[in-house]
Structure formats: C-alpha cells, structure tokens
C-alpha atoms as a PDB file:
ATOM      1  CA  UNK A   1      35.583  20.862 -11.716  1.00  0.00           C
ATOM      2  CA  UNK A   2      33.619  18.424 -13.177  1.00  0.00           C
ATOM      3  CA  UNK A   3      34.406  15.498 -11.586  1.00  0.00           C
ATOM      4  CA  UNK A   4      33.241  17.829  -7.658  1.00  0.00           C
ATOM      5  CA  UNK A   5      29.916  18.597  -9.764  1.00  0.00           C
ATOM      6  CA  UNK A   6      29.305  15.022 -10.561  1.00  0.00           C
ATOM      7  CA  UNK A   7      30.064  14.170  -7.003  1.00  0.00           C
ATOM      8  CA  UNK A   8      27.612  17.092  -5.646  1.00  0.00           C
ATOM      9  CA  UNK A   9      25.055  15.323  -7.845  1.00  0.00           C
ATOM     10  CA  UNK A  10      25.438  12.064  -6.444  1.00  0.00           C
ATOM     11  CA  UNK A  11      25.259  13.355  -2.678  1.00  0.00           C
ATOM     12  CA  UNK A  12      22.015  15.258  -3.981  1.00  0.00           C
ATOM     13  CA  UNK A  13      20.861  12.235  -4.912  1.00  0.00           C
ATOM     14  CA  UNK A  14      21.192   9.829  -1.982  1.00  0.00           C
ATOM     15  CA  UNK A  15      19.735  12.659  -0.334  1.00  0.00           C
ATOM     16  CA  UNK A  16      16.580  12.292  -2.231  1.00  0.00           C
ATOM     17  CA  UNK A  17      16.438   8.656  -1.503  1.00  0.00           C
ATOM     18  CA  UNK A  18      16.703   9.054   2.107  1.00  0.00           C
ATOM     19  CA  UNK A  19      14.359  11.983   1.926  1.00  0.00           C
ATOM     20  CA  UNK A  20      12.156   9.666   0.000  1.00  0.00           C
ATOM     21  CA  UNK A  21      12.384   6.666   2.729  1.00  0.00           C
ATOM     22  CA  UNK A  22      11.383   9.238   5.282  1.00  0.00           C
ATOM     23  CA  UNK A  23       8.549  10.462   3.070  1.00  0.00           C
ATOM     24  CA  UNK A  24       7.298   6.746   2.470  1.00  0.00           C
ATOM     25  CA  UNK A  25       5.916   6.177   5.949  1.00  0.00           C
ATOM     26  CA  UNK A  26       2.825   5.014   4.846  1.00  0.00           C
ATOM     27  CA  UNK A  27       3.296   3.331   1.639  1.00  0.00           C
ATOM     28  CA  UNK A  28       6.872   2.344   0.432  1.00  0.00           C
ATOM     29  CA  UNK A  29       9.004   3.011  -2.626  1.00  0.00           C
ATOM     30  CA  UNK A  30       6.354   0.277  -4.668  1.00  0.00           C
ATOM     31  CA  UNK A  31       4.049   3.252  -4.530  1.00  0.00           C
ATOM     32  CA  UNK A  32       5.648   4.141  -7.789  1.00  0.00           C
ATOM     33  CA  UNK A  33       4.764   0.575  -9.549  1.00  0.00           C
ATOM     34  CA  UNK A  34       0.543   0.973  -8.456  1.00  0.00           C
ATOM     35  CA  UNK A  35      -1.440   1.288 -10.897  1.00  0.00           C
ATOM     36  CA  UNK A  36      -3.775   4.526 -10.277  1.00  0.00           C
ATOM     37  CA  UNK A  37      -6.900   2.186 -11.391  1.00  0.00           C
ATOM     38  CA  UNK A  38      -7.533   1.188  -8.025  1.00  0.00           C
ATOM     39  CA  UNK A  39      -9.982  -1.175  -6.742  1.00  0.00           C
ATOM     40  CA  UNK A  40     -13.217   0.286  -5.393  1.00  0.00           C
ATOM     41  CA  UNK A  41     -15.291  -1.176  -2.816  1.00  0.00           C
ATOM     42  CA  UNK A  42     -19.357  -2.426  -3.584  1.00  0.00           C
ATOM     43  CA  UNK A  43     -21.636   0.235  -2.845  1.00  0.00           C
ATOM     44  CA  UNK A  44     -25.533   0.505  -3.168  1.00  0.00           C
ATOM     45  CA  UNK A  45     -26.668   0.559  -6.675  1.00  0.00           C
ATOM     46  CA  UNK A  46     -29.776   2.425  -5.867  1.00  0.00           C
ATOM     47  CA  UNK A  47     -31.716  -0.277  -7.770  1.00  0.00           C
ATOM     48  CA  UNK A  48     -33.920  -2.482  -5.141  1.00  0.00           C
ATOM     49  CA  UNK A  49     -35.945  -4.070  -8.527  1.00  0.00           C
ATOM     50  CA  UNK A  50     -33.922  -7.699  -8.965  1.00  0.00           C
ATOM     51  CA  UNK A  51     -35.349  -7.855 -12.496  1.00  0.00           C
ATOM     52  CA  UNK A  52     -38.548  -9.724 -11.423  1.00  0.00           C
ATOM     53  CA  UNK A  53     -41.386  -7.108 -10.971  1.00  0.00           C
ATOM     54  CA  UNK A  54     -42.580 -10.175  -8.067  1.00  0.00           C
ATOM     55  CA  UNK A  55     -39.122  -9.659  -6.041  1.00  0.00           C
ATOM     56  CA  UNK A  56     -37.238  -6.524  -4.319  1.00  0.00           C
ATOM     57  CA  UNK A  57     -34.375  -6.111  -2.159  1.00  0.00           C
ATOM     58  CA  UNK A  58     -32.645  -3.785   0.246  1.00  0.00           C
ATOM     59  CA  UNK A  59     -29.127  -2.878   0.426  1.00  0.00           C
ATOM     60  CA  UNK A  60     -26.767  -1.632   2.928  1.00  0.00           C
ATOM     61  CA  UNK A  61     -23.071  -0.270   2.146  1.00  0.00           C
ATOM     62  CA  UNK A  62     -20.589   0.058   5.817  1.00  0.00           C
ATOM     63  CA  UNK A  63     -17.338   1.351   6.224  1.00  0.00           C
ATOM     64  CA  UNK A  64     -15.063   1.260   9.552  1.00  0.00           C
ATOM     65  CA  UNK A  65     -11.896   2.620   9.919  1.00  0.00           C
ATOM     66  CA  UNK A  66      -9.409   0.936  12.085  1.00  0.00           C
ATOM     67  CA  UNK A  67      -6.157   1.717  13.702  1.00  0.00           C
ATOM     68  CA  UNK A  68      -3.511  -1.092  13.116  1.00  0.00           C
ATOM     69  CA  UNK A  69      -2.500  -3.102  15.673  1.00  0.00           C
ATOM     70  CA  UNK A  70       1.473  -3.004  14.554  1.00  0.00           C
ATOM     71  CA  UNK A  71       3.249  -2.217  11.527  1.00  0.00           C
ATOM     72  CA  UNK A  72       5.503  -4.231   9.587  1.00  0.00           C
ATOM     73  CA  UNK A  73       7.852  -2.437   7.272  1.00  0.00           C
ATOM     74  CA  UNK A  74      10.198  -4.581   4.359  1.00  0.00           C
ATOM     75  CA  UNK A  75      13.537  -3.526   3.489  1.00  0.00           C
ATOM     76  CA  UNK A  76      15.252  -4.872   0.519  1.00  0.00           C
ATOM     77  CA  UNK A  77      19.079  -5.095   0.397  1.00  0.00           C
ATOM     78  CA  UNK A  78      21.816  -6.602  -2.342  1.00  0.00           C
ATOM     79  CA  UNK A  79      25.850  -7.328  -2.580  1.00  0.00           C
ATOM     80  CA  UNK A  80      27.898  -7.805  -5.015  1.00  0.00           C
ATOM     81  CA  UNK A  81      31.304 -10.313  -4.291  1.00  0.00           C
ATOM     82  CA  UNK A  82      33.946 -11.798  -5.861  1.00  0.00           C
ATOM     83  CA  UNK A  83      32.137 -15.063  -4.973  1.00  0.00           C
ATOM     84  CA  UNK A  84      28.481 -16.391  -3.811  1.00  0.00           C
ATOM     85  CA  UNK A  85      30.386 -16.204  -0.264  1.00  0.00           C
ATOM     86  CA  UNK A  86      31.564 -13.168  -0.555  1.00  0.00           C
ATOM     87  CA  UNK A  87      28.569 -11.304  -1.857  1.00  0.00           C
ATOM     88  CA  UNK A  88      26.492 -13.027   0.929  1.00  0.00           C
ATOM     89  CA  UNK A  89      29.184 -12.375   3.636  1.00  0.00           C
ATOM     90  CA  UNK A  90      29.916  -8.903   2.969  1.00  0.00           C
ATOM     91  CA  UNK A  91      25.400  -8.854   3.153  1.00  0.00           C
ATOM     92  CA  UNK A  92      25.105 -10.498   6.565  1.00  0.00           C
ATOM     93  CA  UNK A  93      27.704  -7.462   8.049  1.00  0.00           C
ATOM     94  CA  UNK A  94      25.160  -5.195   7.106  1.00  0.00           C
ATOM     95  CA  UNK A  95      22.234  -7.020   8.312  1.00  0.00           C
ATOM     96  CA  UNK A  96      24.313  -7.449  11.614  1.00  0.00           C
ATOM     97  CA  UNK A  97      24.735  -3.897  11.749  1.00  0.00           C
ATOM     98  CA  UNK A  98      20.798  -3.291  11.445  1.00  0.00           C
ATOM     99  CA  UNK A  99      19.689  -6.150  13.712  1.00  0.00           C
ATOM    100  CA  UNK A 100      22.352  -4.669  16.487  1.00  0.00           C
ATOM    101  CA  UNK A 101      20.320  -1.539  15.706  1.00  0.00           C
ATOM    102  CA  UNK A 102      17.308  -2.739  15.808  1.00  0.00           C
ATOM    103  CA  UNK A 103      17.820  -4.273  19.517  1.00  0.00           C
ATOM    104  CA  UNK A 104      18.954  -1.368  20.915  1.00  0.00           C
ATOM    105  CA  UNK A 105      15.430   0.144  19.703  1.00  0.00           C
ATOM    106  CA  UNK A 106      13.667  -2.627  21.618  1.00  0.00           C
ATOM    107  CA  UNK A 107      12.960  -4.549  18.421  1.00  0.00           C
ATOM    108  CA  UNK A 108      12.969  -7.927  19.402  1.00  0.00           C
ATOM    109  CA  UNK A 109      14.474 -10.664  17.529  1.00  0.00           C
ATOM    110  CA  UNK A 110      10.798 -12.580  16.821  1.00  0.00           C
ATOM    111  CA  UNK A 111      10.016  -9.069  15.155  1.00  0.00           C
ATOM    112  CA  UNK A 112      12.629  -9.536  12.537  1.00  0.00           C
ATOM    113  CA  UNK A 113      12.617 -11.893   9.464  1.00  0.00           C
ATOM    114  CA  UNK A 114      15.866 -11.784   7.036  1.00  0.00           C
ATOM    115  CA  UNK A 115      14.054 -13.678   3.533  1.00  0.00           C
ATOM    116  CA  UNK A 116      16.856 -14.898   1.286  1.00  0.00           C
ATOM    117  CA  UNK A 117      15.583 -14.012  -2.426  1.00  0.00           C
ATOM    118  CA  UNK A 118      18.339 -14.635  -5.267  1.00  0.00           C
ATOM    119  CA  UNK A 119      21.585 -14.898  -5.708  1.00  0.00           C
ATOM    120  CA  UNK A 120      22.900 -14.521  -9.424  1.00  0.00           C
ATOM    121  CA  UNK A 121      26.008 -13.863 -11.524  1.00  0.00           C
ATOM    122  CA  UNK A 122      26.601 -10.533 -12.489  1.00  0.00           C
ATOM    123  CA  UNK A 123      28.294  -9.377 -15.245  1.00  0.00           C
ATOM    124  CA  UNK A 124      30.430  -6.629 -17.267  1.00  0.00           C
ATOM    125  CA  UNK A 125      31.034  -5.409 -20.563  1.00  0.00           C
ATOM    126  CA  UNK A 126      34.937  -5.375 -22.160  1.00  0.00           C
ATOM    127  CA  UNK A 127      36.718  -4.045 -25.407  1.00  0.00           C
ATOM    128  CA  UNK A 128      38.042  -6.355 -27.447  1.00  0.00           C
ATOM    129  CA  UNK A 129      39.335  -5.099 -30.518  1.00  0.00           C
ATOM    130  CA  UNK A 130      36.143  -3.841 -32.573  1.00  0.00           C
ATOM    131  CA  UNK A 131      34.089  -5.727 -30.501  1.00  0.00           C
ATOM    132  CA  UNK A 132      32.164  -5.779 -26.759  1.00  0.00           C
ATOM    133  CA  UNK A 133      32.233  -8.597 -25.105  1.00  0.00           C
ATOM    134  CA  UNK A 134      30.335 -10.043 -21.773  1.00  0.00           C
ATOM    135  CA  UNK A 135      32.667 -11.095 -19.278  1.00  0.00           C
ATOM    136  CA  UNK A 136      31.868 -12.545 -15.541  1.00  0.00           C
ATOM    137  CA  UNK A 137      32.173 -10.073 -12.759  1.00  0.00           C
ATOM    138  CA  UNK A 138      31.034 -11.788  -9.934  1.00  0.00           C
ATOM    139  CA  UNK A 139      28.299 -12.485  -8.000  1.00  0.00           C
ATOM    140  CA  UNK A 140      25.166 -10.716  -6.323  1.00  0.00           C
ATOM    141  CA  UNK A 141      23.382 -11.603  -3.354  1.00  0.00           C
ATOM    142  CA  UNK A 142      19.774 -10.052  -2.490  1.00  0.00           C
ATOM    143  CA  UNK A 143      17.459 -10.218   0.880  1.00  0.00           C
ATOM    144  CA  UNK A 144      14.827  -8.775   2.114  1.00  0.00           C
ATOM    145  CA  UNK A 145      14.096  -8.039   5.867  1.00  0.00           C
ATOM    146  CA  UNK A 146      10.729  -7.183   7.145  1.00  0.00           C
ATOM    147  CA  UNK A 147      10.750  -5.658  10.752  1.00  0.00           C
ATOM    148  CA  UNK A 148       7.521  -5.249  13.017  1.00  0.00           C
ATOM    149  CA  UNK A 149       7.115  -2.808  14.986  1.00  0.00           C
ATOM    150  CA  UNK A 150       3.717  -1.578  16.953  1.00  0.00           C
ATOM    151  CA  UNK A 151       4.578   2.558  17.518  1.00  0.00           C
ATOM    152  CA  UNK A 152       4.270   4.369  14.271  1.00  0.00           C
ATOM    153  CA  UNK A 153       6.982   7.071  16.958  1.00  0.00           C
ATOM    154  CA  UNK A 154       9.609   3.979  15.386  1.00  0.00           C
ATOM    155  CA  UNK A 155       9.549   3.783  11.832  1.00  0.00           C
ATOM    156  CA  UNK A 156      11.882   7.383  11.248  1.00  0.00           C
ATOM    157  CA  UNK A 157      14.079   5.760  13.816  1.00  0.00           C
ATOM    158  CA  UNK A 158      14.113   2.283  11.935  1.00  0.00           C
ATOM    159  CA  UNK A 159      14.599   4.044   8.585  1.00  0.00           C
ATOM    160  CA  UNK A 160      17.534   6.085   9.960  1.00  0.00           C
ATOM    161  CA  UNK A 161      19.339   2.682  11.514  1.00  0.00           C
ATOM    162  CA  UNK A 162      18.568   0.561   8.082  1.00  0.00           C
ATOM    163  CA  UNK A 163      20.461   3.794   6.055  1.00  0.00           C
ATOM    164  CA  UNK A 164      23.638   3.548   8.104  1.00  0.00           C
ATOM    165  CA  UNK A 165      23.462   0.297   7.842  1.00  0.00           C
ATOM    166  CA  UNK A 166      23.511   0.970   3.896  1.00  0.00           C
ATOM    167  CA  UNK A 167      20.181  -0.043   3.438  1.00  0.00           C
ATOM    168  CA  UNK A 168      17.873   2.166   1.221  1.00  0.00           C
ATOM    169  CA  UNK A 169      15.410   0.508  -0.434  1.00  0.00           C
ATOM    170  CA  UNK A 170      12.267   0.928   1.693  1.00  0.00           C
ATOM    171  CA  UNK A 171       9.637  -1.519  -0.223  1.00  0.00           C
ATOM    172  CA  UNK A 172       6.658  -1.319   1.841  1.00  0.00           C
ATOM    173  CA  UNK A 173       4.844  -0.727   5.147  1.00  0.00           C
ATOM    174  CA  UNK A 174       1.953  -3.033   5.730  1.00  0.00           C
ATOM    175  CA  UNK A 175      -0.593  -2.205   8.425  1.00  0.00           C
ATOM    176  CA  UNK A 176      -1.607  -5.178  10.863  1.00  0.00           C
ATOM    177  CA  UNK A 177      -5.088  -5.554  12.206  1.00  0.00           C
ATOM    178  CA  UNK A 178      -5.382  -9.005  14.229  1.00  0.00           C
ATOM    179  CA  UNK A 179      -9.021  -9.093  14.962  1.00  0.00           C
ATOM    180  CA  UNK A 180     -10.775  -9.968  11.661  1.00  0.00           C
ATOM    181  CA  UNK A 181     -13.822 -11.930  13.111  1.00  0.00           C
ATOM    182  CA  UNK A 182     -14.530  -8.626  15.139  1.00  0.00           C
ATOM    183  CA  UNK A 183     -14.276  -6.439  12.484  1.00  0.00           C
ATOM    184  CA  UNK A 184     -16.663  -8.742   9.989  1.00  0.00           C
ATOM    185  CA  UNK A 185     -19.054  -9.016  12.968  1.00  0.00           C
ATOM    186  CA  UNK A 186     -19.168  -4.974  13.464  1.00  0.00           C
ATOM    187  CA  UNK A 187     -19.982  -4.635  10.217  1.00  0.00           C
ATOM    188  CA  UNK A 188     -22.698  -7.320   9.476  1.00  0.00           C
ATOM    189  CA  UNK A 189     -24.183  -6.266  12.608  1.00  0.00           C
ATOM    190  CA  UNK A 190     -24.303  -2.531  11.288  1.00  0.00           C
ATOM    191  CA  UNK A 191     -25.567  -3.510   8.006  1.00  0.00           C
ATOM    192  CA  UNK A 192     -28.375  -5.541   9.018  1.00  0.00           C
ATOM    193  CA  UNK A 193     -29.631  -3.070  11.211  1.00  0.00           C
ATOM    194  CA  UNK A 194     -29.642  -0.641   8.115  1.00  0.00           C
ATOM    195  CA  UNK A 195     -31.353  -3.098   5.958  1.00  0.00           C
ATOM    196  CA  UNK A 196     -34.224  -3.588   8.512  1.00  0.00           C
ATOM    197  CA  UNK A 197     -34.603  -0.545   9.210  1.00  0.00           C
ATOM    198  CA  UNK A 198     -35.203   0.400   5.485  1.00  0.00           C
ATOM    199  CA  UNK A 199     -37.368  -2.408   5.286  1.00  0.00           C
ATOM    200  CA  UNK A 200     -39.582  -1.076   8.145  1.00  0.00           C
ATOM    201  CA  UNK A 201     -39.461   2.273   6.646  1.00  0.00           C
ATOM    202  CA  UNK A 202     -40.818   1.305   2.936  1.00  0.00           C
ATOM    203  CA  UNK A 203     -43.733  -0.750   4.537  1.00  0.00           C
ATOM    204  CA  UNK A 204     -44.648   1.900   6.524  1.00  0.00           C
ATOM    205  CA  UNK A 205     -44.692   4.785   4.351  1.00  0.00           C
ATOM    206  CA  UNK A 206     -45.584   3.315   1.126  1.00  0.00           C
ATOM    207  CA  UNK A 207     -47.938   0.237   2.633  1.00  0.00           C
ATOM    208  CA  UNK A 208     -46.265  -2.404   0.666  1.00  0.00           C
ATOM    209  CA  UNK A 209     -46.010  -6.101   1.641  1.00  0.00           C
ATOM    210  CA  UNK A 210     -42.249  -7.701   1.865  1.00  0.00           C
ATOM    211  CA  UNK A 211     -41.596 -10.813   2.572  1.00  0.00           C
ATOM    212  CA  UNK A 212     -37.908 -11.629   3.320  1.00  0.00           C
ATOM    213  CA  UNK A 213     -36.305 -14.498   0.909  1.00  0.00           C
ATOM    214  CA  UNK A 214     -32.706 -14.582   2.207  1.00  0.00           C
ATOM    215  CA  UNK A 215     -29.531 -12.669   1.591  1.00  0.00           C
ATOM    216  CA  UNK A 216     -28.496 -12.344  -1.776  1.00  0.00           C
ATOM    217  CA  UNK A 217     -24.804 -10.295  -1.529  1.00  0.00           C
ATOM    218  CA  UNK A 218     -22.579 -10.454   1.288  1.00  0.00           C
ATOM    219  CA  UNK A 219     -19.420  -8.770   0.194  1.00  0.00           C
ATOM    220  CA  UNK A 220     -16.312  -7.787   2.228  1.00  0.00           C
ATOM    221  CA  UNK A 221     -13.454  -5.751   1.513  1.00  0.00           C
ATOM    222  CA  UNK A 222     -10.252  -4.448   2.624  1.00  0.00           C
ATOM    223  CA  UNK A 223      -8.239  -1.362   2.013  1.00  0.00           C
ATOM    224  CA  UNK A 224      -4.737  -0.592   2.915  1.00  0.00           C
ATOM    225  CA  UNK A 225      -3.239   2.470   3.024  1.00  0.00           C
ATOM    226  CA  UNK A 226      -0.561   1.700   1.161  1.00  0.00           C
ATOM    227  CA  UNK A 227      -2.703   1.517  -1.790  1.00  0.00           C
ATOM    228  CA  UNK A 228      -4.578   4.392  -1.366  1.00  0.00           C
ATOM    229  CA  UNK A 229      -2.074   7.187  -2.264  1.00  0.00           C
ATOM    230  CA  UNK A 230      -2.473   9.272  -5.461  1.00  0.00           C
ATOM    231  CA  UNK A 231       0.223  10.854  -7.471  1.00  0.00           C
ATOM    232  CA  UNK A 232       0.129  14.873  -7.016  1.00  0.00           C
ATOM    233  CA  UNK A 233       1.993  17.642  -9.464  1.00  0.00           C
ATOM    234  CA  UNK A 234       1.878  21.012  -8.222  1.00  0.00           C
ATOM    235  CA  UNK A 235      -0.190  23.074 -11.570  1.00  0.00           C
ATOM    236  CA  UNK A 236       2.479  25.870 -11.670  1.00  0.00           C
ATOM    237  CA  UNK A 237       5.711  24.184 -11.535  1.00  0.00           C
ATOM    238  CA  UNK A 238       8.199  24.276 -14.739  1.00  0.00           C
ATOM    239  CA  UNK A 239       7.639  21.815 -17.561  1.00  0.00           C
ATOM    240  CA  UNK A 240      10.326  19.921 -18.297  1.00  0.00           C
ATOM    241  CA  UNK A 241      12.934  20.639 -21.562  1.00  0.00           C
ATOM    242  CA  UNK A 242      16.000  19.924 -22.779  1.00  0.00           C
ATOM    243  CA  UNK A 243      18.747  21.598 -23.356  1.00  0.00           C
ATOM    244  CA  UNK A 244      22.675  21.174 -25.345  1.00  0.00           C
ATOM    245  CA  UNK A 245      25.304  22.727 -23.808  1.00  0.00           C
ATOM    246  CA  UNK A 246      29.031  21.830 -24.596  1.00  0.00           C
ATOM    247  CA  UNK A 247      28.092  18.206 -25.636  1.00  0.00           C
ATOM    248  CA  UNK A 248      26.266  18.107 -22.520  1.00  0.00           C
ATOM    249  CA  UNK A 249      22.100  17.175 -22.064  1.00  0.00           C
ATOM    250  CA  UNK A 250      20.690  19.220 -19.027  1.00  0.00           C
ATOM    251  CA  UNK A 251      16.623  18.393 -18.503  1.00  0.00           C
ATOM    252  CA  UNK A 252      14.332  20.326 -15.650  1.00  0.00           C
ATOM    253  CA  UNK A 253      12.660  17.961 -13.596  1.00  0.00           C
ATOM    254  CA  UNK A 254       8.820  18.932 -13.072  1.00  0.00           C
ATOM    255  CA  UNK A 255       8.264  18.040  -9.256  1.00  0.00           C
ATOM    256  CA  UNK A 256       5.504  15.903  -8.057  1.00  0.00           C
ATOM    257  CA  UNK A 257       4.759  14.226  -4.820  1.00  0.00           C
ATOM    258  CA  UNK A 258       1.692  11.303  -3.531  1.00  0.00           C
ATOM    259  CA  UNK A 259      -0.653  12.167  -0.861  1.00  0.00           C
ATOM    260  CA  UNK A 260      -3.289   9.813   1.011  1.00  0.00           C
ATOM    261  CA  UNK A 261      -6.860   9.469  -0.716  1.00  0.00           C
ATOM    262  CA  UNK A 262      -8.849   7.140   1.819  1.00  0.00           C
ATOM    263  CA  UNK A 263     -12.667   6.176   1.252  1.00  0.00           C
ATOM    264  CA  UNK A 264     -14.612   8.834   2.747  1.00  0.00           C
ATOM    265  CA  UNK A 265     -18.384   8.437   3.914  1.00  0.00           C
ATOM    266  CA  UNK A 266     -20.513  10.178   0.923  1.00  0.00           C
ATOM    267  CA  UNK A 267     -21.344   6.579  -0.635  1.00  0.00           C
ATOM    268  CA  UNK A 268     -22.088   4.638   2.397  1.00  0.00           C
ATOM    269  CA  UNK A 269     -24.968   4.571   4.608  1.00  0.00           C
ATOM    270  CA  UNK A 270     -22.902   4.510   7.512  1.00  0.00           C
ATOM    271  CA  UNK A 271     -19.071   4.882   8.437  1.00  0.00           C
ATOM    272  CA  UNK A 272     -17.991   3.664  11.732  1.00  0.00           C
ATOM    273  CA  UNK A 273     -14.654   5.745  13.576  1.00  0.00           C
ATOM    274  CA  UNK A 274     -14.451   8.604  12.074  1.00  0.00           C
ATOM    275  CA  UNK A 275     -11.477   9.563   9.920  1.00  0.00           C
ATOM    276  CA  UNK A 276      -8.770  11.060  11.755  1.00  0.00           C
ATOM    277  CA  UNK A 277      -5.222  12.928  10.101  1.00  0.00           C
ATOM    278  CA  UNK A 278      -3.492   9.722  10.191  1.00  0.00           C
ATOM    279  CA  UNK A 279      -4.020   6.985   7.858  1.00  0.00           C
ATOM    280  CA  UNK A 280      -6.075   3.806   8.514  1.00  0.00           C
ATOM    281  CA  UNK A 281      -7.002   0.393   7.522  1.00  0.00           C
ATOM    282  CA  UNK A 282     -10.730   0.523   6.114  1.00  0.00           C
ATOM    283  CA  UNK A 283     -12.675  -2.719   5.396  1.00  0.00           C
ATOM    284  CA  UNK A 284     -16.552  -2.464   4.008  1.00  0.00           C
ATOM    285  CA  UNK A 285     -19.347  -5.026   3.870  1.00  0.00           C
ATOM    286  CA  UNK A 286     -22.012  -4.646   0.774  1.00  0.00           C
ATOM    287  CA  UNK A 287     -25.313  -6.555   2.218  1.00  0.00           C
ATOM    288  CA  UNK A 288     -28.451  -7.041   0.040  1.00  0.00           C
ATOM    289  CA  UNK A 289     -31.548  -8.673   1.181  1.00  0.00           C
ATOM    290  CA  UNK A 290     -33.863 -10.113  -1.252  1.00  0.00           C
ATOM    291  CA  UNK A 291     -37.475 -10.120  -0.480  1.00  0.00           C
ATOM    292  CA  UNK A 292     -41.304 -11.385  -2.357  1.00  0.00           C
ATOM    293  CA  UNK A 293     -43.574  -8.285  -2.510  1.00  0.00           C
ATOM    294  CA  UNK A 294     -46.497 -11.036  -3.013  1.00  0.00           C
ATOM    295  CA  UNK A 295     -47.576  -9.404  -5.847  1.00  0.00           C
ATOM    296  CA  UNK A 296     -48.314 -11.956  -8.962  1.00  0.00           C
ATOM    297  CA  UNK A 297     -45.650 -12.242 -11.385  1.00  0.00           C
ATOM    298  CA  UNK A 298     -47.272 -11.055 -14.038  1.00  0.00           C
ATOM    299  CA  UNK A 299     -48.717  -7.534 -12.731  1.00  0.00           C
END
C-alpha cells in the first residue's frame, strides 16, 4: 500500500512538471531564480532645473511594444553512465529522438543548437561498518539544446516532443527582435518630437527664452518578457502546517502561480503599439535636452 502511494506521488509529480513546462510559455523554469527587484526603465524626473538657475532642460520618456520576430526556447538535458561514453551515448538517443521530432514539425536543422556543458563524476554513498563512505558511481553528461522557432502555435507542440523524448527541464524562452536600428530610430524620432514640442510650448505660454545646448541623456532600454513575470498567491488559500502521523511528516502546500506584469503607459509621454493579451518585447529611450535660458548666472 505504501509503496502504490509513493508511486501515485511520483506520477503526480511529473505531472506538475509537465504542467509546469506547458505553463512556462513565456518565461521558463529560471522564472523561479529572478529576483523580484527588477530593473526599471529611466523615466522623466519632472525636474527641468539642471542645478544651474542659468540652464534648463526638457525630457521625453517612449515606450514601443514589439512583436518578436521568432522565439528561441532552451532545453536542458543530463545522463548518467557507467562511463563518459556511456552517459553521453545513452544522451545523444534522446537528442536523436527530439531532433527526429523536431523535423517532422518543420524545425529545420539550422534552428537547432545541441551546447555540450559538463560532464562530471558522480557519486554514491556506502556502509561500511560504522562508517559512510563515498564511492564512484559513474559518470554524468549534461547539454543544453536551444530550438528556434517563429509561430508561438509551436512551442506546446515542441514541449510535448522534448517530454517524450525525456526531456523536462524547460530553461527559458527568449523573444527575438532582428531590427534594432529601426526600433532605436522609432524611438529617437518620437522623443525628439516630444521634446520640441515642449520646448515650443514653455516659450509660448510662459515667454521664456531657450536656447538649445545639446543633448544631455540618451538612454535605451530593453525588456523581455521573460523577466517581467511576478509571483502570485491566491489570499484565501490554506497556510501551510505540519503534521506527525505514524512516524510520518505530511505538510499542505499553499499554491501560488506567476503572471505577466509588462510596463504600461502611465509614466511615459508616449507608448507606441498598444498592449495587446499576449506578451511583448518593450524597449524605451529616456531623452533630455539641455538648454541656456540667457538669464545671468547669478539672478
């Protein structure tokens, strides 16, 4: 009876793993090593005095969100052997298995990278006597293989292949945007239009004088989405506790879940593409302009 409850258990648990996999679309299993202090993008400081009473400047904060171009999501994968060519023999069947897989998906082989990452003695514990000793118990062999991939309609379908093909450990899905120099020129372009036309409208409404100096803060930034997911715990779930029962610890586990937490639009003067329900890759540009009021320094 106990060992068909222990074995229940386990099945409950690769369940949750897969489950989890499936669950990870955006993000990975390293969602559970981020830190939740995040980075945060520059925004306006509302300040436009530099610290010299002669000086001023303007400031504009963008955001875009873009779609991806492709996807490329990392697997990671171990063996244990007898022997270095064992472990890493017994590893390449299930790669072969995947990459089989992965053709008949219309994956192409340029889409696929196996990385080789360690490979390491293992070893066991044994009773000698009074004592434990460490003895040798073979050898383990670890990869990773990152697959691209430009329909998000693949990934469940790449996830399902990589778990008959024993592989479970989902590390990551990184988002791909290819045009960089289009995306820094969208934004600079949107910025400086801001930042004139706040210049135009302090002259005009307050009659001031500003002379432009030069730019004093370009600043450009990317976010992922992979980074932007927060760790959730529904209120009125259980706490945990622990309990003794027949020699045996039982502990409720309090359920909690991540969900995606992109920028939003309140602290920037403009966001370009709207946010959709799908997550995005969002890059910002902080501009400030620094201009001479041509007042003496002194007043």
């Amino acid at each position: 009876m106990k060992k068909a409850s222990l074995l229940s258990l386990s099945f409950l648990f690769f369940l949750f793993f897969v489950n989890l996999s499936v669950f990870a679309q955006e993000s990975g299993n390293r969602i559970y090593g981020y830190n939740q202090q995040k980075h945060q993008p520059a925004i306006n400081s509302g300040s436009l005095n530099t610290g010299d009473k002669k000086f001023y400047s303007t400031e504009a904060s963008v955001l875009i969100n873009m779609k991806p171009d492709a996807f490329v999501v990392v697997f990671g994968i171990q063996q244990e052997g007898a022997t270095p060519a064992d472990s890493n023999g017994k590893l390449n069947v299930r790669l072969g298995q995947f990459n089989t897989a992965l053709s008949a998906l219309g994956v192409k082989p340029d889409d696929i990278f196996v990385d080789f990452i360690t490979q390491n003695k293992i070893y066991d514990y044994k009773a000698q006597g009074n004592d434990v000793v460490e003895v040798p118990a073979g050898f383990e062999t670890k990869k990773t293989i990152a697959v691209r991939y430009k329909s998000r309609d693949l990934f469940e379908k790449i996830v399902a292949e990589a778990a008959r093909a024993q592989i479970f450990d989902l590390i990551k899905v990184d988002y791909i945007v290819s045009d960089f120099d289009l995306v820094r020129a969208r934004l600079f372009e949107e910025a400086a239009r801001i930042i004139k036309a706040k210049e135009a409208k302090y002259t005009s409404t307050f009659n001031t004088k500003l002379a432009p100096i030069g730019l004093a803060i370009e600043k450009y930034d990317a976010f992922y989405p992979g980074e932007r997911y927060e760790k959730y715990q529904a209120f009125e779930t259980g706490s945990g506790y622990t309990s003794y029962k027949e020699g045996t610890s039982v502990q409720q586990r309090k359920a909690f879940t991540f969900y995606y937490n992109p920028l939003t639009g309140e602290n920037f003067d403009k966001m370009i593409n709207p946010l959709g329900i799908e997550p995005l890759v969002q890059f910002t540009l902080y501009l400030r302009m620094d201009y001479d009021s041509g007042l003496p320094k002194d007043r």
